[in-house]
C-alpha atoms as a PDB file:
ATOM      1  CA  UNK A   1     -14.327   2.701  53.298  1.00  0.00           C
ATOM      2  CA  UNK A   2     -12.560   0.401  50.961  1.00  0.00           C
ATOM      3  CA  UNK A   3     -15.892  -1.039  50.066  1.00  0.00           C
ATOM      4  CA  UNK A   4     -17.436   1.984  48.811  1.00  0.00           C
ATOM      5  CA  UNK A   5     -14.043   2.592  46.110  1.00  0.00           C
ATOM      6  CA  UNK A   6     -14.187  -0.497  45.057  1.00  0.00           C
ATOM      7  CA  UNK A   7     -17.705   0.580  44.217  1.00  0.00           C
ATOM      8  CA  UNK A   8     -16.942   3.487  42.498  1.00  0.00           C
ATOM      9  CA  UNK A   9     -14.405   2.417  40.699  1.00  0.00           C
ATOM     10  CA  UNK A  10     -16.285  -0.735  39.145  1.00  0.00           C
ATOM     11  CA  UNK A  11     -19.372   1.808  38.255  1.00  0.00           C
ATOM     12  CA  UNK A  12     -17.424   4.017  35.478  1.00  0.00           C
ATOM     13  CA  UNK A  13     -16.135   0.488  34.048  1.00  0.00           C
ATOM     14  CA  UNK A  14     -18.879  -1.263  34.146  1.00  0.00           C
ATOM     15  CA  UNK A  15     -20.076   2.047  32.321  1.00  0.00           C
ATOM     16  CA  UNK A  16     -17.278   1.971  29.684  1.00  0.00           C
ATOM     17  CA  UNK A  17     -17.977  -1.904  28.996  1.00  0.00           C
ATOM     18  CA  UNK A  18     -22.135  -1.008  28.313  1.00  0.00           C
ATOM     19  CA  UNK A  19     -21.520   1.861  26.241  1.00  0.00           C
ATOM     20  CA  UNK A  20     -18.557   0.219  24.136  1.00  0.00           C
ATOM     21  CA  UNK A  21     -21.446  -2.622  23.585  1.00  0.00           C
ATOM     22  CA  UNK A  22     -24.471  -0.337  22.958  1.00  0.00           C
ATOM     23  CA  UNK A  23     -22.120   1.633  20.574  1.00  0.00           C
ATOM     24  CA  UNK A  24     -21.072  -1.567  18.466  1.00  0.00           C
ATOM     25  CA  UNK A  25     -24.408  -3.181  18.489  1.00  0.00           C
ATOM     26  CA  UNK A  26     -25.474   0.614  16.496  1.00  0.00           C
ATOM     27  CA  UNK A  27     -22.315  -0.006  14.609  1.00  0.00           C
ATOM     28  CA  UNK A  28     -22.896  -3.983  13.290  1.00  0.00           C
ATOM     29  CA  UNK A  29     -24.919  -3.759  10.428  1.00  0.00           C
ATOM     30  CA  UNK A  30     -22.724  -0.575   8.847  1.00  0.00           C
ATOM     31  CA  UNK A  31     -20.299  -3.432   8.386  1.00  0.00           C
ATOM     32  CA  UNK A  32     -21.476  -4.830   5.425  1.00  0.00           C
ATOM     33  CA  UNK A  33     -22.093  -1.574   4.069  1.00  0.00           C
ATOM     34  CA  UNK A  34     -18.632  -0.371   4.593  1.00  0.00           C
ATOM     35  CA  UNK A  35     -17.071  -3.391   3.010  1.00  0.00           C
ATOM     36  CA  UNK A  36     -19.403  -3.128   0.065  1.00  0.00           C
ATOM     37  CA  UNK A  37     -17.989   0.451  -0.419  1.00  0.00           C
ATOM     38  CA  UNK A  38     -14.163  -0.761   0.259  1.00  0.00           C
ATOM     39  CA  UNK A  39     -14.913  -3.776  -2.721  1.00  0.00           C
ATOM     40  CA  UNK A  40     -17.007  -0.811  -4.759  1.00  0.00           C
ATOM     41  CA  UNK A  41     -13.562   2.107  -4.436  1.00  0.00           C
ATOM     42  CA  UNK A  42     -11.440  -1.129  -5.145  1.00  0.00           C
ATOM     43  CA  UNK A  43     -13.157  -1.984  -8.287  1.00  0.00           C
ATOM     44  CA  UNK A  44     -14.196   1.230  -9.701  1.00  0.00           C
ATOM     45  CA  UNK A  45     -10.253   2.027  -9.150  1.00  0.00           C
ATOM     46  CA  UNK A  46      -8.747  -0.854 -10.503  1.00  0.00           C
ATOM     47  CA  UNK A  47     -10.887  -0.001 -13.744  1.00  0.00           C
ATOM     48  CA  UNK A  48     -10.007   3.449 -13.762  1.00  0.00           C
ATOM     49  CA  UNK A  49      -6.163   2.406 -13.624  1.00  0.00           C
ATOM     50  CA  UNK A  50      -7.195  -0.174 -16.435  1.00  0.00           C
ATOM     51  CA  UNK A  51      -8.923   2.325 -18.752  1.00  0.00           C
ATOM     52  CA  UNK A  52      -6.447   5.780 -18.364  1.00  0.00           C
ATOM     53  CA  UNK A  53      -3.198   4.102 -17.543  1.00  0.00           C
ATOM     54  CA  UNK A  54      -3.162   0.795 -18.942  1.00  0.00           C
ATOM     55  CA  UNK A  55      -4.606   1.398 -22.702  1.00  0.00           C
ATOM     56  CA  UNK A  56      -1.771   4.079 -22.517  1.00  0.00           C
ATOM     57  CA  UNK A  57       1.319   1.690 -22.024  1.00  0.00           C
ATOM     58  CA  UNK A  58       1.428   2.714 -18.412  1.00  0.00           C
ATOM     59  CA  UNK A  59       1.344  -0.258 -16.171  1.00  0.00           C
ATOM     60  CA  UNK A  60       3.675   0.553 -13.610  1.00  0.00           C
ATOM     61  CA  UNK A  61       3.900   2.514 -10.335  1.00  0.00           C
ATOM     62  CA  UNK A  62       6.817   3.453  -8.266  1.00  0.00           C
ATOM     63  CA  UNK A  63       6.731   4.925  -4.811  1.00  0.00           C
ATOM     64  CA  UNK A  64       9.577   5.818  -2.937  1.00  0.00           C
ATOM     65  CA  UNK A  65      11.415   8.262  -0.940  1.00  0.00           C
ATOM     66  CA  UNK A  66      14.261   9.962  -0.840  1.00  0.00           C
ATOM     67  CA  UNK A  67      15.471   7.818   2.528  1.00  0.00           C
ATOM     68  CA  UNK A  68      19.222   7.448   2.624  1.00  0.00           C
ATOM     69  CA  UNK A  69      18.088   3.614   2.693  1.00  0.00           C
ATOM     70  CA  UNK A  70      17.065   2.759  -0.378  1.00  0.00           C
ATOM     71  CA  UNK A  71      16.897   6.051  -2.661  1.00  0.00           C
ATOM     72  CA  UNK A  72      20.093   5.823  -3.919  1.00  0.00           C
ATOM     73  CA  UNK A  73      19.826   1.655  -4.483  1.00  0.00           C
ATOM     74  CA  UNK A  74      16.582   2.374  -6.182  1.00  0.00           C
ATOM     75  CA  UNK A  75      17.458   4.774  -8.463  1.00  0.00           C
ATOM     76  CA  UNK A  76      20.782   3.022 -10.030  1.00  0.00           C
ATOM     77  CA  UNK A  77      19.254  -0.401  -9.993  1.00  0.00           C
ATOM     78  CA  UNK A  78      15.758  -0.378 -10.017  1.00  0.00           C
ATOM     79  CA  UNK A  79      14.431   2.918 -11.992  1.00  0.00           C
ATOM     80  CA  UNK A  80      16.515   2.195 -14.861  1.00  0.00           C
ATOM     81  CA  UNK A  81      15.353  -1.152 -15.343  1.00  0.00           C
ATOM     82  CA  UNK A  82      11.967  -0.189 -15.527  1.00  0.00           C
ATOM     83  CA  UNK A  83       9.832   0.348 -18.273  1.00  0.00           C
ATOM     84  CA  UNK A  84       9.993   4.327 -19.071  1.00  0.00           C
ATOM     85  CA  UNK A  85       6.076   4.478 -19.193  1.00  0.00           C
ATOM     86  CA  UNK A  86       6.336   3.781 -15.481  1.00  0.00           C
ATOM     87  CA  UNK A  87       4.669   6.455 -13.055  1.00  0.00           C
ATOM     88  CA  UNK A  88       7.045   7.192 -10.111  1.00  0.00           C
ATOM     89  CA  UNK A  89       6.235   9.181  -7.127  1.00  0.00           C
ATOM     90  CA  UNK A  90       8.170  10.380  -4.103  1.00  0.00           C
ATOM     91  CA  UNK A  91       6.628  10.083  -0.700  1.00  0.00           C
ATOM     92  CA  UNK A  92       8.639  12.572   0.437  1.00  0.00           C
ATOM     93  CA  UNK A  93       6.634  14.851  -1.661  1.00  0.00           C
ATOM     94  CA  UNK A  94       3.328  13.755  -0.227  1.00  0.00           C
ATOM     95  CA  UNK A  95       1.992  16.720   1.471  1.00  0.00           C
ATOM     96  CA  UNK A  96       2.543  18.775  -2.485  1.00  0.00           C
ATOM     97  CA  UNK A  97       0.332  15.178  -3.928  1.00  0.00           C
ATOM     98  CA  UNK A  98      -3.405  16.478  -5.003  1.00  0.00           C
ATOM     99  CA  UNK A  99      -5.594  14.020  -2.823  1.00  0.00           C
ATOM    100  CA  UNK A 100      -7.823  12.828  -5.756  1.00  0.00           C
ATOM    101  CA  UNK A 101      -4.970  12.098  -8.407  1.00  0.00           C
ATOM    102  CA  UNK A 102      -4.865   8.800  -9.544  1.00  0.00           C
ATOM    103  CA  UNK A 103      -1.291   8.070  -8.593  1.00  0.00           C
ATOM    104  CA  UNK A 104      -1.416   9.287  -5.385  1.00  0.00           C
ATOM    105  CA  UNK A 105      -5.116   7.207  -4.998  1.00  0.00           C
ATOM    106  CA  UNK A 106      -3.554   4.324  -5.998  1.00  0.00           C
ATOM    107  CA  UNK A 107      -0.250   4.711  -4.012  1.00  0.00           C
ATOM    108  CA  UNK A 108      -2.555   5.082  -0.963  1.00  0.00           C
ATOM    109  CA  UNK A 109      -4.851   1.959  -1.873  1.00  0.00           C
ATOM    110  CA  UNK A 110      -2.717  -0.753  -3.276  1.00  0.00           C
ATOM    111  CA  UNK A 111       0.192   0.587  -0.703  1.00  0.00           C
ATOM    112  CA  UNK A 112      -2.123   0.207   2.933  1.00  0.00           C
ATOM    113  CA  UNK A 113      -0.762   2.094   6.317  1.00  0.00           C
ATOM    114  CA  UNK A 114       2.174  -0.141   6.689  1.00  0.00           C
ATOM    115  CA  UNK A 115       5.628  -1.344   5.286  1.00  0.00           C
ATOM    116  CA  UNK A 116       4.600   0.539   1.761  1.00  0.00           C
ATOM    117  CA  UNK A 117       7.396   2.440   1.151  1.00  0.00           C
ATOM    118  CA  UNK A 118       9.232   1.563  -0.821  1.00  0.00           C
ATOM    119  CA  UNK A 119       6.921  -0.128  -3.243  1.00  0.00           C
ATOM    120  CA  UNK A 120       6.067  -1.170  -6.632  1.00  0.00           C
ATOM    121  CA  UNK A 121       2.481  -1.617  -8.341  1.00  0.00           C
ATOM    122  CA  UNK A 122       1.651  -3.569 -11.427  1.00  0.00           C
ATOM    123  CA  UNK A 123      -1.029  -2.932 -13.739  1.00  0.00           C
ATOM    124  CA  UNK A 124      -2.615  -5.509 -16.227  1.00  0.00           C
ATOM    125  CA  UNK A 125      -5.590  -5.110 -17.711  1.00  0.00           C
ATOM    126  CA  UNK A 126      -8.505  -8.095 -16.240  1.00  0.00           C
ATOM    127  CA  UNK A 127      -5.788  -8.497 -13.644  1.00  0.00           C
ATOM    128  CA  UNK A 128      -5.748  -7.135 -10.248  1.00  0.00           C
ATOM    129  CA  UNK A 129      -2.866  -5.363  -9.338  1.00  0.00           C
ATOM    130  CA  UNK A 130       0.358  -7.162  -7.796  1.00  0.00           C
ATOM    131  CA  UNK A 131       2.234  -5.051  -4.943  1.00  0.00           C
ATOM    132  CA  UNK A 132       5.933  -5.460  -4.508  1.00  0.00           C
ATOM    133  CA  UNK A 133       6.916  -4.550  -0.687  1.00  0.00           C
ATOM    134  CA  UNK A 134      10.569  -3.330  -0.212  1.00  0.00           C
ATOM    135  CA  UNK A 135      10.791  -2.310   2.975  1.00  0.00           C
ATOM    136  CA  UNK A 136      11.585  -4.969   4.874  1.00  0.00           C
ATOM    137  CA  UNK A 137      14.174  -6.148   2.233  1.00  0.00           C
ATOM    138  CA  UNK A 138      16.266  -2.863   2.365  1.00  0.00           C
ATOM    139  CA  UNK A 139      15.744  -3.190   6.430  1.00  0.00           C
ATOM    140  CA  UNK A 140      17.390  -6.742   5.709  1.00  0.00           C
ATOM    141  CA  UNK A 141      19.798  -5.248   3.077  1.00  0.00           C
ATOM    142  CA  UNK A 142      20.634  -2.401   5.595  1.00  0.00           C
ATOM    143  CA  UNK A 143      21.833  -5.019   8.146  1.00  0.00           C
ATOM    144  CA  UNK A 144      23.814  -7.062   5.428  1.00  0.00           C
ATOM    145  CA  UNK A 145      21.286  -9.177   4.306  1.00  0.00           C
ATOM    146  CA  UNK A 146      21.258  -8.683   0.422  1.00  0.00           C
ATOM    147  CA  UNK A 147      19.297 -12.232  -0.347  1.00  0.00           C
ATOM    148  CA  UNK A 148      15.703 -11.531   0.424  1.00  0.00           C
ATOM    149  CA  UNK A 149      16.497  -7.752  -1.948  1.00  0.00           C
ATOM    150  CA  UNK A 150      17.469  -9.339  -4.616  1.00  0.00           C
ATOM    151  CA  UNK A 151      15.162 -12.194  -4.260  1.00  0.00           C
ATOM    152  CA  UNK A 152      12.295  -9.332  -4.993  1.00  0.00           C
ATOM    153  CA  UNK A 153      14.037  -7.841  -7.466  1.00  0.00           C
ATOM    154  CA  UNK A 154      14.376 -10.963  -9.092  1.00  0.00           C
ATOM    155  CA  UNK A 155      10.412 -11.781  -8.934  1.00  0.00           C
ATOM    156  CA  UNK A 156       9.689  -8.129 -10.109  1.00  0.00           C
ATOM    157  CA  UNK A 157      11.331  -8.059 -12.876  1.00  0.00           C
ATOM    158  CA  UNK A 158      10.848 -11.661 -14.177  1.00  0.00           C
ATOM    159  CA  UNK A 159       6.764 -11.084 -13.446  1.00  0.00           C
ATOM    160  CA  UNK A 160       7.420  -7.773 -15.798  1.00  0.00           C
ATOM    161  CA  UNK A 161       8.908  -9.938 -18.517  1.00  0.00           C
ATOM    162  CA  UNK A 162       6.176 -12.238 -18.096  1.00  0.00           C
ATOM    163  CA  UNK A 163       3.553  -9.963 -18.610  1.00  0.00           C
ATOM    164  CA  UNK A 164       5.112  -8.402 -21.183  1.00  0.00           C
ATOM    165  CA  UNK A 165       5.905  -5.627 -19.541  1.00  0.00           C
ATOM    166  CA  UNK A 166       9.713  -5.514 -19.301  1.00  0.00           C
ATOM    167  CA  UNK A 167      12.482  -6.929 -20.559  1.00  0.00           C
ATOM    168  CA  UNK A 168      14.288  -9.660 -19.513  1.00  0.00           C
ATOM    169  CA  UNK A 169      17.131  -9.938 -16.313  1.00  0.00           C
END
């Protein structure tokens, strides 16, 4: 009797284990057609930032929320100090965000599923974009760790200067 479940239960696994297989061996060469078409969005949306934001004095983007972690922080200290051109957009206000804009495009691209919010985004033209993280620094900063905040800070805003982009701390 134990026999015959044992049995049954190695069948429907055994099962599971040939179909995941048959289903990835279908899958395997999509994969270098899918990362041919991540490279091709990457590039065709760098270029677009290049040619409408860039050539416009608009080489910065913003994201942020209105989290009672950092929103407040961010807008005395950080907004200000940015160049006005800058585009800033609040994930809060996601779900009102036209899918196809270019800030909320790029927001989603250069940003990825995790630890992108806060964030900031720098443009240069023949440059790919640079991606600032703050989330784990206000994390830090939120358990009295101010050192690895201003640390970014202090590399955002001296890579602005550097580019041009900014003005000096």
């Amino acid at each position: 009797m134990q026999t015959q479940n044992r049995k049954r239960r190695v069948l429907p696994s055994l099962l599971r284990v040939c179909v995941v297989v048959a289903i990835g061996l279908v899958l395997l060469p999509l994969a270098p057609l899918l990362i041919a078409t991540y490279f091709a969005y990457a590039s065709v949306l760098q270029i677009v930032i290049w040619v409408w934001w860039c050539t416009r004095g608009v080489n910065v983007l913003l994201v942020y929320s209105d989290s009672a972690n950092w929103h407040d922080y961010i807008e005395a200290n950080i907004l200000p100090r940015l160049p006005a051109s800058s585009v800033v957009i609040n994930w809060s206000d996601r779900r009102n965000w036209k899918w196809w804009s270019l800030p909320a495009m790029a927001a989603r691209f250069f940003g990825g599923t995790r630890e992108f919010n806060p964030m900031i985004v720098i443009f240069r033209p023949l440059h790919w974009a640079k991606t600032y993280r703050f989330w784990k620094p206000f994390k830090d900063h939120k358990h009295g760790k101010t050192e690895p905040l201003h640390a970014l800070e202090t590399k955002l805003f001296n890579d602005l200067w550097r580019a041009g982009i900014g003005t000096a701390n």
